[in-house]
C-alpha atoms as a PDB file:
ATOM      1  CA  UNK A   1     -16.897  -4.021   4.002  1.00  0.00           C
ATOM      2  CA  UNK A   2     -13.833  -2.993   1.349  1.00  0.00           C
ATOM      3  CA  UNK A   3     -12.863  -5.676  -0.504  1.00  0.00           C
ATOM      4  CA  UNK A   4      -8.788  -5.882   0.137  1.00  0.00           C
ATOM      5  CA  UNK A   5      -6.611  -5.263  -3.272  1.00  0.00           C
ATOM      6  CA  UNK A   6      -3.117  -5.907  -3.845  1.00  0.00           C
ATOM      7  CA  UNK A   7      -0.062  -4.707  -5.218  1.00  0.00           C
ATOM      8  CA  UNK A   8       2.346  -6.145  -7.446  1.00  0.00           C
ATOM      9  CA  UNK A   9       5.865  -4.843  -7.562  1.00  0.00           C
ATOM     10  CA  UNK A  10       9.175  -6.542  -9.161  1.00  0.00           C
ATOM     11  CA  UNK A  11      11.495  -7.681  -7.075  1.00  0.00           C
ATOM     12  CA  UNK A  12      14.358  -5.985  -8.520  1.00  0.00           C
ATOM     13  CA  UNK A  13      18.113  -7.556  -8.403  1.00  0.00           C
ATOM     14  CA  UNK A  14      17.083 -10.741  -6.715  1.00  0.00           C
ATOM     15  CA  UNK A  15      17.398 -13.862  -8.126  1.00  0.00           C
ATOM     16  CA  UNK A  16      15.167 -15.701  -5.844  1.00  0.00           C
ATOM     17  CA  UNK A  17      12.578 -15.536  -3.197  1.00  0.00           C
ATOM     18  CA  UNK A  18      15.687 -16.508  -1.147  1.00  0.00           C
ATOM     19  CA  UNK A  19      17.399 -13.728  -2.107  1.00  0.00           C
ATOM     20  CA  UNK A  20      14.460 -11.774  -1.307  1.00  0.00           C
ATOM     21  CA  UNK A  21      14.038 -13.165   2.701  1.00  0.00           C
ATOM     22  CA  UNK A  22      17.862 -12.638   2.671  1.00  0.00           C
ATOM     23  CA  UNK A  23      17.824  -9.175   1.801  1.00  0.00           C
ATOM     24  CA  UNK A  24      14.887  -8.086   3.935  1.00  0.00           C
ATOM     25  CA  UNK A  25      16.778  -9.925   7.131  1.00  0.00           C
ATOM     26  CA  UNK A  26      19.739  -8.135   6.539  1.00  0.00           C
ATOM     27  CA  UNK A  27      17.955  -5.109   6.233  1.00  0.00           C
ATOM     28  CA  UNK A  28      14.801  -5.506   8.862  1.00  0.00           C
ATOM     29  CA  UNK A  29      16.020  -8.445  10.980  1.00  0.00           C
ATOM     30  CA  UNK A  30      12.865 -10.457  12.245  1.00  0.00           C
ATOM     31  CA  UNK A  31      10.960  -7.145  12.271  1.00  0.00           C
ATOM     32  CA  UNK A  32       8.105  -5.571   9.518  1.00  0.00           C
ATOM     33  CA  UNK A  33       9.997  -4.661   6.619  1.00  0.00           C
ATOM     34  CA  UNK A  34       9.321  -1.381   4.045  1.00  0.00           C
ATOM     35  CA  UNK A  35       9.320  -1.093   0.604  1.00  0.00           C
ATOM     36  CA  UNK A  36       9.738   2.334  -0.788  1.00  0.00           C
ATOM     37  CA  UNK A  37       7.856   3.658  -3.427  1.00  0.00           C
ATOM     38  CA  UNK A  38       7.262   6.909  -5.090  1.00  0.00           C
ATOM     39  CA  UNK A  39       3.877   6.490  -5.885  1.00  0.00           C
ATOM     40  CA  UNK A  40       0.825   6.633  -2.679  1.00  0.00           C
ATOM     41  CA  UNK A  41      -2.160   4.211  -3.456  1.00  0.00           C
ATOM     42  CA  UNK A  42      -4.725   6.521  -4.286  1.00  0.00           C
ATOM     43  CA  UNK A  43      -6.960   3.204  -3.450  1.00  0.00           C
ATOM     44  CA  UNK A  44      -4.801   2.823  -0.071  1.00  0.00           C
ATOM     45  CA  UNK A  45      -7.964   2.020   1.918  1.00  0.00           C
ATOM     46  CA  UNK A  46      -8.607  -1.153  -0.452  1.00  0.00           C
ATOM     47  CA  UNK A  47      -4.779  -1.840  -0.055  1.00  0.00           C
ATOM     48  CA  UNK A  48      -4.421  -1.349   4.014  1.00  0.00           C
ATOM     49  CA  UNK A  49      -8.139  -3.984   4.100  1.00  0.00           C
ATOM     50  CA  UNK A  50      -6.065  -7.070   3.918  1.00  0.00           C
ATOM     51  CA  UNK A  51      -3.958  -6.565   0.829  1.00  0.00           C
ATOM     52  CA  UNK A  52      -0.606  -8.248   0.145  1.00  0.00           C
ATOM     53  CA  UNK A  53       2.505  -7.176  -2.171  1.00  0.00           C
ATOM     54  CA  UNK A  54       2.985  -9.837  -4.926  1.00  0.00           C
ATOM     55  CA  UNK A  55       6.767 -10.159  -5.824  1.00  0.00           C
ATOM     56  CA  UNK A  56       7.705 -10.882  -9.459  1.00  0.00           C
ATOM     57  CA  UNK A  57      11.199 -12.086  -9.464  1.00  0.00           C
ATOM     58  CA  UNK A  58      12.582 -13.106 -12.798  1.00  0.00           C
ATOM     59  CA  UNK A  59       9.441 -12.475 -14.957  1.00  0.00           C
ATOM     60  CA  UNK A  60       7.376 -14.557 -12.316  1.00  0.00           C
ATOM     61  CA  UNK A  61       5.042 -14.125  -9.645  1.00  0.00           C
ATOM     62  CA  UNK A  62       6.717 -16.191  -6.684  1.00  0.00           C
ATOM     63  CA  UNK A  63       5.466 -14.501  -3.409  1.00  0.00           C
ATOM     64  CA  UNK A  64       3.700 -12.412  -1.641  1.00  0.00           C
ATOM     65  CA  UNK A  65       3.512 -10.189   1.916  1.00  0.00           C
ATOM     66  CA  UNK A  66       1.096  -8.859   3.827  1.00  0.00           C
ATOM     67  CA  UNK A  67       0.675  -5.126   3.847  1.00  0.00           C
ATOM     68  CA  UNK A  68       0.654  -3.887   7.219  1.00  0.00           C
ATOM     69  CA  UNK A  69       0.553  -0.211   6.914  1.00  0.00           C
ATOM     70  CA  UNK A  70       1.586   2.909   4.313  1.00  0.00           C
ATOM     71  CA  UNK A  71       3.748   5.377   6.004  1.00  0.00           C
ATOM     72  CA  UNK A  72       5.016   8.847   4.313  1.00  0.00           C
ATOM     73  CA  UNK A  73       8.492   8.925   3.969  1.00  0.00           C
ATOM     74  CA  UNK A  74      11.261  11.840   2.950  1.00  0.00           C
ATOM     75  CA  UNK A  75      14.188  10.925   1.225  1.00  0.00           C
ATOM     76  CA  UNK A  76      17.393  12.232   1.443  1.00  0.00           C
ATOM     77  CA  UNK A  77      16.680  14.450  -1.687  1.00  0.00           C
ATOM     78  CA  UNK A  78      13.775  15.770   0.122  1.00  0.00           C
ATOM     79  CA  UNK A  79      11.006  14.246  -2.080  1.00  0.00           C
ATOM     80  CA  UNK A  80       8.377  12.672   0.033  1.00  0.00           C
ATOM     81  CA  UNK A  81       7.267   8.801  -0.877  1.00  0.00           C
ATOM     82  CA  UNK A  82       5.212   5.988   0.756  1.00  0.00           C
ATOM     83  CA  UNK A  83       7.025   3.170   2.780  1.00  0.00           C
ATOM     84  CA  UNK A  84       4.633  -0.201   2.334  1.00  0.00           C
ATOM     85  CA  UNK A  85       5.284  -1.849   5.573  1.00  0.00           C
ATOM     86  CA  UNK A  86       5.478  -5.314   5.326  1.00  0.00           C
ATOM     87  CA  UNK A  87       4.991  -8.119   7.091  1.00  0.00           C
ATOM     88  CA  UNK A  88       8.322 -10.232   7.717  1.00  0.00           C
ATOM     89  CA  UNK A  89       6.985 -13.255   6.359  1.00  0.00           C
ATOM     90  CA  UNK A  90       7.458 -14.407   3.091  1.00  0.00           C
ATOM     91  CA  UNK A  91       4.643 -16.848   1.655  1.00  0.00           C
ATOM     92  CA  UNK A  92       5.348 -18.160  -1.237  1.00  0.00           C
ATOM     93  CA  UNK A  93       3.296 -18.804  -4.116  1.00  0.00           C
ATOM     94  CA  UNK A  94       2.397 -20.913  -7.064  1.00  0.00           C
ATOM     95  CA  UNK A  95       4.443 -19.231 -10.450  1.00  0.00           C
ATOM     96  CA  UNK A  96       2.454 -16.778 -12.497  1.00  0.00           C
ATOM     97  CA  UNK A  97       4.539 -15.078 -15.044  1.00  0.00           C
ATOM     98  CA  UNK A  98       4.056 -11.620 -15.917  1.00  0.00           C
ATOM     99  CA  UNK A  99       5.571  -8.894 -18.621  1.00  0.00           C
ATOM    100  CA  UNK A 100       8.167  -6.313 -16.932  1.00  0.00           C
ATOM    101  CA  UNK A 101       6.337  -3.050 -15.796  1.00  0.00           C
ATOM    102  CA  UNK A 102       7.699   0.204 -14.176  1.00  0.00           C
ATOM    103  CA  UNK A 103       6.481   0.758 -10.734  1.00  0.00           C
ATOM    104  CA  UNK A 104       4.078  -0.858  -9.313  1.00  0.00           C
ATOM    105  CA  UNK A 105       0.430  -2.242 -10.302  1.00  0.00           C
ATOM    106  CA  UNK A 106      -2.985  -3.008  -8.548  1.00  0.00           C
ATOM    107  CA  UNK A 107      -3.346  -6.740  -8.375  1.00  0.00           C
ATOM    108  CA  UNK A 108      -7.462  -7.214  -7.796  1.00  0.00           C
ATOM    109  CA  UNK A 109      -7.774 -10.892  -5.664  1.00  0.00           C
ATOM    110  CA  UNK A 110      -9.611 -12.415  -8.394  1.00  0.00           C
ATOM    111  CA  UNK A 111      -6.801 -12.222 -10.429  1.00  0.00           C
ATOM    112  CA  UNK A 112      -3.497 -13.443  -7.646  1.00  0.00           C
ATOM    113  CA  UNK A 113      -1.879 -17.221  -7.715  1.00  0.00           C
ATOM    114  CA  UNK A 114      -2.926 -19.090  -4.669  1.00  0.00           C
ATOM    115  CA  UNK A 115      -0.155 -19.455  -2.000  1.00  0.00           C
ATOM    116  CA  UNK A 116       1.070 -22.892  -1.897  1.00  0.00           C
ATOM    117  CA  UNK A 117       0.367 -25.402   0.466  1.00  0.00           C
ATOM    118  CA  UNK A 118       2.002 -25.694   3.540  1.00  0.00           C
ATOM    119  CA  UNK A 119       5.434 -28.151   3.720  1.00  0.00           C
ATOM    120  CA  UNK A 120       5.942 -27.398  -0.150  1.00  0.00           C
ATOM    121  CA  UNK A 121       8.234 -24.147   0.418  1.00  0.00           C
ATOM    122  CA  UNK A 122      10.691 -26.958   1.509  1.00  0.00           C
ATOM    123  CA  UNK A 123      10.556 -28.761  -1.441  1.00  0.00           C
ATOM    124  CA  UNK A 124      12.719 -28.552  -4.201  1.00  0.00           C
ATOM    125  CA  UNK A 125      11.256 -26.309  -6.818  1.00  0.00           C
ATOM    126  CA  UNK A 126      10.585 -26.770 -10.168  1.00  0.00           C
ATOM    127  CA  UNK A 127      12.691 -25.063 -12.985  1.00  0.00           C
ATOM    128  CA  UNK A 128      12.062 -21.658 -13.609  1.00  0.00           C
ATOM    129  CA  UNK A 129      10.838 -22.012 -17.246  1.00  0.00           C
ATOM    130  CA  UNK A 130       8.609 -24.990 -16.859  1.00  0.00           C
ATOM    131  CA  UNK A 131       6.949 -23.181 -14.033  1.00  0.00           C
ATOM    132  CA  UNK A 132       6.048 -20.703 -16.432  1.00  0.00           C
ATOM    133  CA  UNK A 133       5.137 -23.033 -19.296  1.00  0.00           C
ATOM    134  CA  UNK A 134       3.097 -24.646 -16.763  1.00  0.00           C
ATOM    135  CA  UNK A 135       1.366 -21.070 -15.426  1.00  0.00           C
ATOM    136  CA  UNK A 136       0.839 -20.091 -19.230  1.00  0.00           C
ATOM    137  CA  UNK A 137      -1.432 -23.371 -19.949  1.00  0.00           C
ATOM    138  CA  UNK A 138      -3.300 -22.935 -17.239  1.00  0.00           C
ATOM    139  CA  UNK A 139      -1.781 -25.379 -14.898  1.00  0.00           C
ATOM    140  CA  UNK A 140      -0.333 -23.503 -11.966  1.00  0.00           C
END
């Protein structure tokens, strides 16, 4: 059986995972969503075996969807790219910071934050730079 492996992307111009579940409604309604990359996972068969798309928003890992599919796409300059389909929802997770990057990354499952427990998406969260001080000691 393939072990799933994941993806981590930033979450360009949001400032939130809010802004995030906003954008994709407006864009997707309750439906799959798609990200659209340039790059196709030469590993897509590790990806499509349960992987998920970690958002970094801010410099932090905050979320995560499940990747339901990889679908070629052309753009409207002709160039032909790979649509991540996504599943609509959003699970958060504990804060992991990482560096900026260009593009997108493999994210093996031994190294992703666990998702956080049920009930605590509703609760207030904790400022952005003690939840990385936090995720830098060890104590995410």
């Amino acid at each position: 059986m393939t072990q799933p492996l994941h993806i981590l992307k930033l979450c360009v111009g949001a400032e939130s995972v809010e802004d995030l579940i906003d954008w994709q409604r407006a864009h997707y309604g309750t439906g799959p969503a798609q990200h659209v990359t340039r790059m196709w996972p030469k590993r897509a068969e590790e990806v499509l075996a349960g992987g998920s798309l970690y958002w970094v928003i801010k410099g932090v890992i905050l979320a995560r969807q499940r990747i339901l599919d990889l679908r070629q796409v052309t753009g409207s300059d002709g160039i032909s790219r790979c649509a991540l389909v996504l599943d609509p929802e959003v699970i958060r997770t504990e804060a992991m910071p990482r560096r900026p990057f260009q593009g997108w990354r493999y994210f093996a499952a031994a190294d992703v934050p666990r998702d956080l427990v049920a009930g605590r998406e509703r609760e207030d969260p904790l400022p952005r730079d003690l939840q990385a001080a936090l995720a830098e000691i060890g104590l995410r």
